[in-house]
PDB file of N, CA and C in Angstrom:
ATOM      1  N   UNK A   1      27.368  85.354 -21.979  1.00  0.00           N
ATOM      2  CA  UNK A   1      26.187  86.194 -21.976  1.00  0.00           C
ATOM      3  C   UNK A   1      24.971  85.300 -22.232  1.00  0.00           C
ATOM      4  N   UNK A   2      23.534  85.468 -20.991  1.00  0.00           N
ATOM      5  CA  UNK A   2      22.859  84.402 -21.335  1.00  0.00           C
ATOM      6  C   UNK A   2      21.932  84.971 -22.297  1.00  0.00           C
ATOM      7  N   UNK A   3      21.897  85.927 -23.340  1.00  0.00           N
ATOM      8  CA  UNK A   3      20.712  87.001 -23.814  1.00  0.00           C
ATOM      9  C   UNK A   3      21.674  87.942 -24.594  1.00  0.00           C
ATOM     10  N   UNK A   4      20.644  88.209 -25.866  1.00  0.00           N
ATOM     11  CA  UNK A   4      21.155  89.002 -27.020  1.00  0.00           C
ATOM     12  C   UNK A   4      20.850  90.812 -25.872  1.00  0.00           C
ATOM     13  N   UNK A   5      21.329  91.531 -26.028  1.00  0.00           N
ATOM     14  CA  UNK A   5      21.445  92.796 -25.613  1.00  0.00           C
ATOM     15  C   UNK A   5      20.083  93.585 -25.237  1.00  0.00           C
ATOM     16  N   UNK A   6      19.988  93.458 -27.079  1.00  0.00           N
ATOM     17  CA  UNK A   6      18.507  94.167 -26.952  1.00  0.00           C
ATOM     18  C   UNK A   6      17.125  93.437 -26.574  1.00  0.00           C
ATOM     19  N   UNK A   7      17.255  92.323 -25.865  1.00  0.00           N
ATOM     20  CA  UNK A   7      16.104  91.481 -25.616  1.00  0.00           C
ATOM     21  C   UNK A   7      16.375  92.057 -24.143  1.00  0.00           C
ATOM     22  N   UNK A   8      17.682  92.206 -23.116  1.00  0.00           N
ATOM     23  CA  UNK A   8      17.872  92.809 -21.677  1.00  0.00           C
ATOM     24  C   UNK A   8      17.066  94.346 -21.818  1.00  0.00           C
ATOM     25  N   UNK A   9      17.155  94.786 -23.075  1.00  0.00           N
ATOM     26  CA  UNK A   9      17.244  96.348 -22.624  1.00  0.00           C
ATOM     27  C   UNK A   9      15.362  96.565 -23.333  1.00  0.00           C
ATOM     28  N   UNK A  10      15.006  95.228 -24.221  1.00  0.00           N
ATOM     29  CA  UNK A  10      13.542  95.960 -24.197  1.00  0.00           C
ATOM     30  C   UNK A  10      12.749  95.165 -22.650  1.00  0.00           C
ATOM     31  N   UNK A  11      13.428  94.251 -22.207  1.00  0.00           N
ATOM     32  CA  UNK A  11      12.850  93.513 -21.117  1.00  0.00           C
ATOM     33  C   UNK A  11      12.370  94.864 -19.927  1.00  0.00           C
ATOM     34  N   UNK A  12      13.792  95.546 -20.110  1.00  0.00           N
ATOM     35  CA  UNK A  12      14.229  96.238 -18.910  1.00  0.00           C
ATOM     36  C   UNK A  12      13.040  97.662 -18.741  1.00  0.00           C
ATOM     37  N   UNK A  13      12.701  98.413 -20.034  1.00  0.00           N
ATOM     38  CA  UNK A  13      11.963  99.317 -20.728  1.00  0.00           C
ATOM     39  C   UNK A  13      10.884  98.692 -20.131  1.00  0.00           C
ATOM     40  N   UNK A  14       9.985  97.206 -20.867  1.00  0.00           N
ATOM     41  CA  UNK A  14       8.808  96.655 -19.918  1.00  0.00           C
ATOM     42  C   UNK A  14       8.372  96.971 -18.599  1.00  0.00           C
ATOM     43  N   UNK A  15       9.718  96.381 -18.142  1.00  0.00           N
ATOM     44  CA  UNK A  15       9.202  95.755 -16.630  1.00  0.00           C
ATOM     45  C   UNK A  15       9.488  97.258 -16.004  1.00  0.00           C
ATOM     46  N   UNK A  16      10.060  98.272 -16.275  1.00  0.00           N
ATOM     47  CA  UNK A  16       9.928  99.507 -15.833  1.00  0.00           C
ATOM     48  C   UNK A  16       8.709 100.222 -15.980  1.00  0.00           C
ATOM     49  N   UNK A  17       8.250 100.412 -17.101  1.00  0.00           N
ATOM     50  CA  UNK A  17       6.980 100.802 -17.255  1.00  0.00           C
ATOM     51  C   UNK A  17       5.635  99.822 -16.781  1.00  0.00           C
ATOM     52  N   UNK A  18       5.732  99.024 -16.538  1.00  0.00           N
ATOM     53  CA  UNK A  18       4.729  98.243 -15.657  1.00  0.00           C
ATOM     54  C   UNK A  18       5.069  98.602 -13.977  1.00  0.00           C
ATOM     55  N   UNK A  19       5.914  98.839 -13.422  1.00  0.00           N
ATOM     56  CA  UNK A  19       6.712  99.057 -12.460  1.00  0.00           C
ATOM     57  C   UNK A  19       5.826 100.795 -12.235  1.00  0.00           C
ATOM     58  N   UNK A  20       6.211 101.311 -12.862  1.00  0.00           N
ATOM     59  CA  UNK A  20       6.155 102.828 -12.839  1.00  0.00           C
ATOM     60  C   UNK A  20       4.287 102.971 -13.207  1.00  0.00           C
ATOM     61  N   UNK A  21       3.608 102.534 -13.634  1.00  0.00           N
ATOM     62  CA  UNK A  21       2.062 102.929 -14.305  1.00  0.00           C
ATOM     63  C   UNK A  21       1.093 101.707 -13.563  1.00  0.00           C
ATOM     64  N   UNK A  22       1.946 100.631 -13.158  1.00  0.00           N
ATOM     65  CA  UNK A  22       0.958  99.662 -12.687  1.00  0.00           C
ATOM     66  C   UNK A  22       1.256  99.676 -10.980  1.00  0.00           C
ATOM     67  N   UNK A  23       2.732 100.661 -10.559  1.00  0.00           N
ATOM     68  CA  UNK A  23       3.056 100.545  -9.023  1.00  0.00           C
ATOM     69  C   UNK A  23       2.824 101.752  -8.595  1.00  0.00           C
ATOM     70  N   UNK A  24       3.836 102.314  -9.023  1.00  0.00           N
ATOM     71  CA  UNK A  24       4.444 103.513  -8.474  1.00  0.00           C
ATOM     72  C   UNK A  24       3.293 104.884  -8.510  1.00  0.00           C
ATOM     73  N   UNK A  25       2.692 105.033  -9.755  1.00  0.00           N
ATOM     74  CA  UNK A  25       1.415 105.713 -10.540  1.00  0.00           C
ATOM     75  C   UNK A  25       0.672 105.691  -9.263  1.00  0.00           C
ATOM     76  N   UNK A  26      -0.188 104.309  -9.331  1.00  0.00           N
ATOM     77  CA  UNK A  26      -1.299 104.558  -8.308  1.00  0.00           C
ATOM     78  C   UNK A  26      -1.147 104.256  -6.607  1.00  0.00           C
ATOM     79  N   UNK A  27       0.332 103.850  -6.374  1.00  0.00           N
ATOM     80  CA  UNK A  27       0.988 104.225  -4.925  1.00  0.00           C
ATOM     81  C   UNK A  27       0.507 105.720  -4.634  1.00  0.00           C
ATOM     82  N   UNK A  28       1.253 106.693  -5.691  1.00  0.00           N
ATOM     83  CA  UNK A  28       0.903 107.809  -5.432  1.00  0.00           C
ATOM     84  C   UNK A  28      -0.195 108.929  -5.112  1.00  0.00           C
ATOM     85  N   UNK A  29      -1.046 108.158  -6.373  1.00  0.00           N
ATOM     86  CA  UNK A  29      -2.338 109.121  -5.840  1.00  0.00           C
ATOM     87  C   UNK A  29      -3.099 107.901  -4.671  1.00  0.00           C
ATOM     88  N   UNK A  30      -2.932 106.780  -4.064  1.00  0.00           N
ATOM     89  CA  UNK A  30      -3.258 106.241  -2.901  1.00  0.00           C
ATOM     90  C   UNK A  30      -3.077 107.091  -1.479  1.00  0.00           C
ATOM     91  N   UNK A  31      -1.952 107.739  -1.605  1.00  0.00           N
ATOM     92  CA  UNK A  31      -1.071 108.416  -0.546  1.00  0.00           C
ATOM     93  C   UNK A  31      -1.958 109.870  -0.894  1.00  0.00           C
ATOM     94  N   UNK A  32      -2.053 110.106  -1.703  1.00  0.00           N
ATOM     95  CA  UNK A  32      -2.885 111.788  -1.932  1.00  0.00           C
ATOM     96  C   UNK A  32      -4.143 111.772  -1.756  1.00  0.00           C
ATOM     97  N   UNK A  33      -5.274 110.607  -1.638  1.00  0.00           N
ATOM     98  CA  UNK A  33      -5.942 110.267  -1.303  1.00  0.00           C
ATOM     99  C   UNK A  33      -6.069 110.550   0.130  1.00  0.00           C
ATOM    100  N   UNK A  34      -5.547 109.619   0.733  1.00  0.00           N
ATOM    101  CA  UNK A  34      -5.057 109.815   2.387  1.00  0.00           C
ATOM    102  C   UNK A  34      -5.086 111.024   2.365  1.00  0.00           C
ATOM    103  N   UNK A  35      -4.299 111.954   2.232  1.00  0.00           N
ATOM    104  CA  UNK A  35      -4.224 113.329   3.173  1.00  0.00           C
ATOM    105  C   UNK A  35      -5.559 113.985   2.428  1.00  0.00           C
ATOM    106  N   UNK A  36      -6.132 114.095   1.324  1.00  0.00           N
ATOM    107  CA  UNK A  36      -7.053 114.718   1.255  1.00  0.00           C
ATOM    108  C   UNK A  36      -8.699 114.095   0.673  1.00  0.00           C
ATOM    109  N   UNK A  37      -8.980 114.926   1.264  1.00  0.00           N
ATOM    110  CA  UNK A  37     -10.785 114.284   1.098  1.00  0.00           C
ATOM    111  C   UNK A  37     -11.719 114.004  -0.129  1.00  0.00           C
ATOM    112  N   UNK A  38     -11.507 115.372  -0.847  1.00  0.00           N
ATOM    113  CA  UNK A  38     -12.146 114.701  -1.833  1.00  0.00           C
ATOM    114  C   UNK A  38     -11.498 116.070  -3.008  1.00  0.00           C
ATOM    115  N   UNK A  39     -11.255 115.629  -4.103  1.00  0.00           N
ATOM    116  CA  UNK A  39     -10.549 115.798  -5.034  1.00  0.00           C
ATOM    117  C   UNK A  39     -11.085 116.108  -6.715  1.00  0.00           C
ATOM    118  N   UNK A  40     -10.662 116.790  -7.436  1.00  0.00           N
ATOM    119  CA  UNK A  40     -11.403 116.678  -9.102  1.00  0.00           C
ATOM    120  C   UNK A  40     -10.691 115.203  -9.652  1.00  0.00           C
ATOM    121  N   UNK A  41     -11.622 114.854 -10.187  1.00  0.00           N
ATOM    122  CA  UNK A  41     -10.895 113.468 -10.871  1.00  0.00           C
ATOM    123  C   UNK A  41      -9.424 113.974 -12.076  1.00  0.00           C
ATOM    124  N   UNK A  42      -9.657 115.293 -13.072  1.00  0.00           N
ATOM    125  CA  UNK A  42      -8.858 115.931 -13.656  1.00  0.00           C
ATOM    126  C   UNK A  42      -7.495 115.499 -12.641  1.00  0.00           C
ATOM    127  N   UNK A  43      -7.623 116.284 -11.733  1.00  0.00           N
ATOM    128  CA  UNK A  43      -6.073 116.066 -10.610  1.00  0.00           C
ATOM    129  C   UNK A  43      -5.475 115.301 -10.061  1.00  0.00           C
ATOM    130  N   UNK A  44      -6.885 114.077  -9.711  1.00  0.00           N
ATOM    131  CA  UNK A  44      -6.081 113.029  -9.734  1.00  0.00           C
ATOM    132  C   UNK A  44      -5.447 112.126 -10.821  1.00  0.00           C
ATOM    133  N   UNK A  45      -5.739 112.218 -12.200  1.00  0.00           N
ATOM    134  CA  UNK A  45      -5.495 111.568 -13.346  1.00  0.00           C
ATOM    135  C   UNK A  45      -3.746 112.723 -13.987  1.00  0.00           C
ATOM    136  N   UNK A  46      -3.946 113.902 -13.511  1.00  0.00           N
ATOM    137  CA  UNK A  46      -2.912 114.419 -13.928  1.00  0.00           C
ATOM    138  C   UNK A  46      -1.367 114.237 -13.007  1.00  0.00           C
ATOM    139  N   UNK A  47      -2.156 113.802 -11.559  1.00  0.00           N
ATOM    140  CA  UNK A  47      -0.926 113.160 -10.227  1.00  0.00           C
ATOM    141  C   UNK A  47      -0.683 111.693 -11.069  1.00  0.00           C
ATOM    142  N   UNK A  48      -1.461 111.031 -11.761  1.00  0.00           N
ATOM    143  CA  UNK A  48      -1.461 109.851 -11.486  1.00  0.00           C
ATOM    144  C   UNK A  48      -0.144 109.426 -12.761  1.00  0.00           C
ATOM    145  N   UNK A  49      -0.301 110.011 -14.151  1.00  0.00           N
ATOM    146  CA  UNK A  49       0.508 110.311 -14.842  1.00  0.00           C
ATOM    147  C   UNK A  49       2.258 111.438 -15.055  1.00  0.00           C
ATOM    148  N   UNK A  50       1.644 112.387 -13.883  1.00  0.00           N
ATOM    149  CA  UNK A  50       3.007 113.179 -13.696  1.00  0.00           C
ATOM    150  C   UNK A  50       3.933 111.683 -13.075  1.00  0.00           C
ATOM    151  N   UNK A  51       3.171 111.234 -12.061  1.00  0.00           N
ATOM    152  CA  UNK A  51       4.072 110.521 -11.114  1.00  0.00           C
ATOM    153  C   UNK A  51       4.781 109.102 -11.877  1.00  0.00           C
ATOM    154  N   UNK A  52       3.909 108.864 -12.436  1.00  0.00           N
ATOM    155  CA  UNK A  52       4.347 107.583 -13.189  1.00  0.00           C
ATOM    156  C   UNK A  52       5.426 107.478 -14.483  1.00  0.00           C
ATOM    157  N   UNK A  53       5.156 108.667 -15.383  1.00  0.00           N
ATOM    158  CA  UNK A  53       6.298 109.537 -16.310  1.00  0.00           C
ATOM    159  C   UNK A  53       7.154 109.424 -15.579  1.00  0.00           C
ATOM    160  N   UNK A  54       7.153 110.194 -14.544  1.00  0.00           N
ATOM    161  CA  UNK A  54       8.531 110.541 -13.747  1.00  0.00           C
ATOM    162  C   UNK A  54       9.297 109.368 -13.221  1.00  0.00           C
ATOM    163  N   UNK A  55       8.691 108.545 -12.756  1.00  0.00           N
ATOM    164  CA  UNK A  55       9.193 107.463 -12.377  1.00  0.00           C
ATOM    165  C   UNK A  55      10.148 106.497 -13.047  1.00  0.00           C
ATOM    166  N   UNK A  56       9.075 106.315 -14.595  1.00  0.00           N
ATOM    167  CA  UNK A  56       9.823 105.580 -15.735  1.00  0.00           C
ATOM    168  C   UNK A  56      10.996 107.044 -16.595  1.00  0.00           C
ATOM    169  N   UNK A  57      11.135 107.858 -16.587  1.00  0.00           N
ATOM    170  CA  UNK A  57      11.797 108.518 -16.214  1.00  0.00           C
ATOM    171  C   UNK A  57      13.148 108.320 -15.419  1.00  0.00           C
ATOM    172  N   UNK A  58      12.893 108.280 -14.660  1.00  0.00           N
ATOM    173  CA  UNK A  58      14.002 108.687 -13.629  1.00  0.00           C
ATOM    174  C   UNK A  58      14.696 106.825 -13.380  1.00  0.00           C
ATOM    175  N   UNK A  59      13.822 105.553 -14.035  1.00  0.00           N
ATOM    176  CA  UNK A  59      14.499 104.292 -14.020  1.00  0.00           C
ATOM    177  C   UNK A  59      15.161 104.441 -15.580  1.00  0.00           C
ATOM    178  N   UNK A  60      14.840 105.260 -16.765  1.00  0.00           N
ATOM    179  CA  UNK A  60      15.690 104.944 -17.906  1.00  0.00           C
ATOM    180  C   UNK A  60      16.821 105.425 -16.916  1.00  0.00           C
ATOM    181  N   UNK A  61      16.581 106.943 -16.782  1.00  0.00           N
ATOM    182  CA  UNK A  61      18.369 107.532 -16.663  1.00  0.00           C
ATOM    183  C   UNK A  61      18.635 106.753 -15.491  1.00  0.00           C
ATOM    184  N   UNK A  62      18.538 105.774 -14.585  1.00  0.00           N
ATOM    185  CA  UNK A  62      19.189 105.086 -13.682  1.00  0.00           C
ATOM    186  C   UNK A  62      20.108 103.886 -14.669  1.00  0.00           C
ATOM    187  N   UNK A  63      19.435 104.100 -15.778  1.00  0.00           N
ATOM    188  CA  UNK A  63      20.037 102.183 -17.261  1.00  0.00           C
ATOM    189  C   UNK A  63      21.760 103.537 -17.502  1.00  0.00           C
ATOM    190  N   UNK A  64      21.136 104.369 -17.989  1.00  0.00           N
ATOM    191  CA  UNK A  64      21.898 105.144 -18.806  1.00  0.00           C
ATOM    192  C   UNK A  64      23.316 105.135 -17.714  1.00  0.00           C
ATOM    193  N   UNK A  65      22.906 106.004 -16.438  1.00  0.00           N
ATOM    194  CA  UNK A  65      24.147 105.923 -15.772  1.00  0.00           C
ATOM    195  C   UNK A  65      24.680 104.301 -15.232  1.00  0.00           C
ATOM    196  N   UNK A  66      23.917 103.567 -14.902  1.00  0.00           N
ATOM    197  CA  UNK A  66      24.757 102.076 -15.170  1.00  0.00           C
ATOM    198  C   UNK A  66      25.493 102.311 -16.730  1.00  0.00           C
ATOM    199  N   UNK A  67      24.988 102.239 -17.774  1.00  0.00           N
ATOM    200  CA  UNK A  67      25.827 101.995 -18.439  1.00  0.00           C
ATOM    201  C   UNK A  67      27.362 103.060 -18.762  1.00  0.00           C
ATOM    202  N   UNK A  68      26.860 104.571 -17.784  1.00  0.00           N
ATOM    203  CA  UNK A  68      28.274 105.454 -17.942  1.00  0.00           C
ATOM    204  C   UNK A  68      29.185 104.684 -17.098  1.00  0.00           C
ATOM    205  N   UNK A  69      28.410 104.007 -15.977  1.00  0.00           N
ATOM    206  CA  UNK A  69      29.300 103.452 -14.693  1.00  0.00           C
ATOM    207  C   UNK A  69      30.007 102.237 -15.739  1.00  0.00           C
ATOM    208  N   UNK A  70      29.848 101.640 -16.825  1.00  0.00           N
ATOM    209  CA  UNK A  70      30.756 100.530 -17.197  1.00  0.00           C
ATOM    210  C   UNK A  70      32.192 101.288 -18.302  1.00  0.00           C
ATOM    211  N   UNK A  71      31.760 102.803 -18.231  1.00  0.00           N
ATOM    212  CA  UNK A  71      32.996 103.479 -19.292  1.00  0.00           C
ATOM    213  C   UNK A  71      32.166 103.609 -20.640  1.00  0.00           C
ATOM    214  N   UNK A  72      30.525 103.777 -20.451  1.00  0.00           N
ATOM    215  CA  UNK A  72      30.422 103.894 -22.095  1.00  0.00           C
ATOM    216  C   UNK A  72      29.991 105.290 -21.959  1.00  0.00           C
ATOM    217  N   UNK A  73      30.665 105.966 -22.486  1.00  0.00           N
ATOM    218  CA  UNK A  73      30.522 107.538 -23.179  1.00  0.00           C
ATOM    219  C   UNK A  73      30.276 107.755 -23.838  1.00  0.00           C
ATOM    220  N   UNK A  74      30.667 107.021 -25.275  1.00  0.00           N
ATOM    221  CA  UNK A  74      30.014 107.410 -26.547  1.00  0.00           C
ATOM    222  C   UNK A  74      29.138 106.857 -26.688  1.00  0.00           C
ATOM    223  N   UNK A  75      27.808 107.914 -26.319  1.00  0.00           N
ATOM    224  CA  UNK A  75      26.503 107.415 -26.816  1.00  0.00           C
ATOM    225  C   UNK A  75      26.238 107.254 -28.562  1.00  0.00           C
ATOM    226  N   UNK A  76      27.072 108.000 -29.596  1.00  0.00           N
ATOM    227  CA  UNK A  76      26.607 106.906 -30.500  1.00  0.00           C
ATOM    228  C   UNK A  76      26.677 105.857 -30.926  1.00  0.00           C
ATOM    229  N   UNK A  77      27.533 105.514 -30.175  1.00  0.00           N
ATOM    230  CA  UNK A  77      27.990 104.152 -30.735  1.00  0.00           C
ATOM    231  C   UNK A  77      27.243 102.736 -29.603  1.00  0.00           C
ATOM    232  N   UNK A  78      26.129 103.099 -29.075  1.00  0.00           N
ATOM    233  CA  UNK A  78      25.227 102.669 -28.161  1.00  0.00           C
ATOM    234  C   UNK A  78      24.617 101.711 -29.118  1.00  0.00           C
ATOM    235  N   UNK A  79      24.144 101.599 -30.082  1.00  0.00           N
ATOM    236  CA  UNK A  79      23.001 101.403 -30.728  1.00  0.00           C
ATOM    237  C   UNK A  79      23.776 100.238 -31.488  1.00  0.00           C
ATOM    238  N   UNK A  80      24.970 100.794 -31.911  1.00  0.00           N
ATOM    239  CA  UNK A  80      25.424  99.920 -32.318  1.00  0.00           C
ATOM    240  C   UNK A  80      26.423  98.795 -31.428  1.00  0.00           C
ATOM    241  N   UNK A  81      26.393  99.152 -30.202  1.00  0.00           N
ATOM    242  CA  UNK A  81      26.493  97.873 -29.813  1.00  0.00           C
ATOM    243  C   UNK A  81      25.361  97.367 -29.134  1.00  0.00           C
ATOM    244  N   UNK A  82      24.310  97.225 -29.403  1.00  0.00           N
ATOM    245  CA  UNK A  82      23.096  96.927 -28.758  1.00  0.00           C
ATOM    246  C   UNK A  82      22.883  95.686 -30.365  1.00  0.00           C
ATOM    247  N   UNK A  83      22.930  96.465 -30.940  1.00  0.00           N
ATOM    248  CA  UNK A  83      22.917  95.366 -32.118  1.00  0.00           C
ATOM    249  C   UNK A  83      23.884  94.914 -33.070  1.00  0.00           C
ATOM    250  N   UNK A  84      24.806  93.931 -32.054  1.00  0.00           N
ATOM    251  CA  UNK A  84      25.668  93.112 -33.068  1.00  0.00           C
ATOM    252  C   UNK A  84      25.104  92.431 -33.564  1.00  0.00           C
ATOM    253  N   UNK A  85      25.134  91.929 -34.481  1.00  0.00           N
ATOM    254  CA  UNK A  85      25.181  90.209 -34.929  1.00  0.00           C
ATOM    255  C   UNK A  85      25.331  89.108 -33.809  1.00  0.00           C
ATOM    256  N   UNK A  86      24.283  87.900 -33.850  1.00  0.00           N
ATOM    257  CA  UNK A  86      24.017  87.251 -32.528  1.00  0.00           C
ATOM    258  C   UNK A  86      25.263  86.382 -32.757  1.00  0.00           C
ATOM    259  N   UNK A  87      25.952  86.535 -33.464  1.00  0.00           N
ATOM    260  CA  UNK A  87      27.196  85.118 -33.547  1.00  0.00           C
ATOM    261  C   UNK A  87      28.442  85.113 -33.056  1.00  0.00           C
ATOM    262  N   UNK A  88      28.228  86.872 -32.248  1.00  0.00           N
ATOM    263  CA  UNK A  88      29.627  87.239 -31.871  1.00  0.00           C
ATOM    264  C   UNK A  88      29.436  86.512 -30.051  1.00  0.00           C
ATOM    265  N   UNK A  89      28.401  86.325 -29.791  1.00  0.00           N
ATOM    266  CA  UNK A  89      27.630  86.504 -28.027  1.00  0.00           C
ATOM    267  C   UNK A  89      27.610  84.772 -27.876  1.00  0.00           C
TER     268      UNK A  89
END
């Protein structure tokens, strides 16, 4: 393993939410733009955040089911393997 657990999984949290608020966010109201002319700023700031939530959203539960896809079910015991002791890795 080249990386303690929880350094993959806050990396992963990051680069999702930069992904989702710095891409995906203003992809969206770019495209809503296009089809319409002119707009309340309110609506576009409330597209701009639904879309981007949703996004980072919908990439946690993509981590979560990778990790059902490896057999982990018991989510409490998540946490605790996220943080062993670095001497076992």
């Amino acid at each position: 393993m080249l990386s303690h657990p929880i350094t993959f999984l806050v990396g992963y949290l990051v680069v999702t939410f930069i992904i989702a608020f710095a891409g995906l966010g203003p992809l969206t109201v770019f495209v809503m733009v296009l089809f319409r002319r002119r707009m309340e700023k309110p609506f576009v700031n409330g597209v701009y955040l639904g879309s981007a939530i949703a996004a980072w959203g919908f990439m946690i539960l993509h981590y979560l089911l990778y990790l059902r896809g490896y057999g982990i079910s018991d989510w409490s015991t998540l946490l605790g393997d996220v943080f062993y002791p670095a001497q076992y890795f």
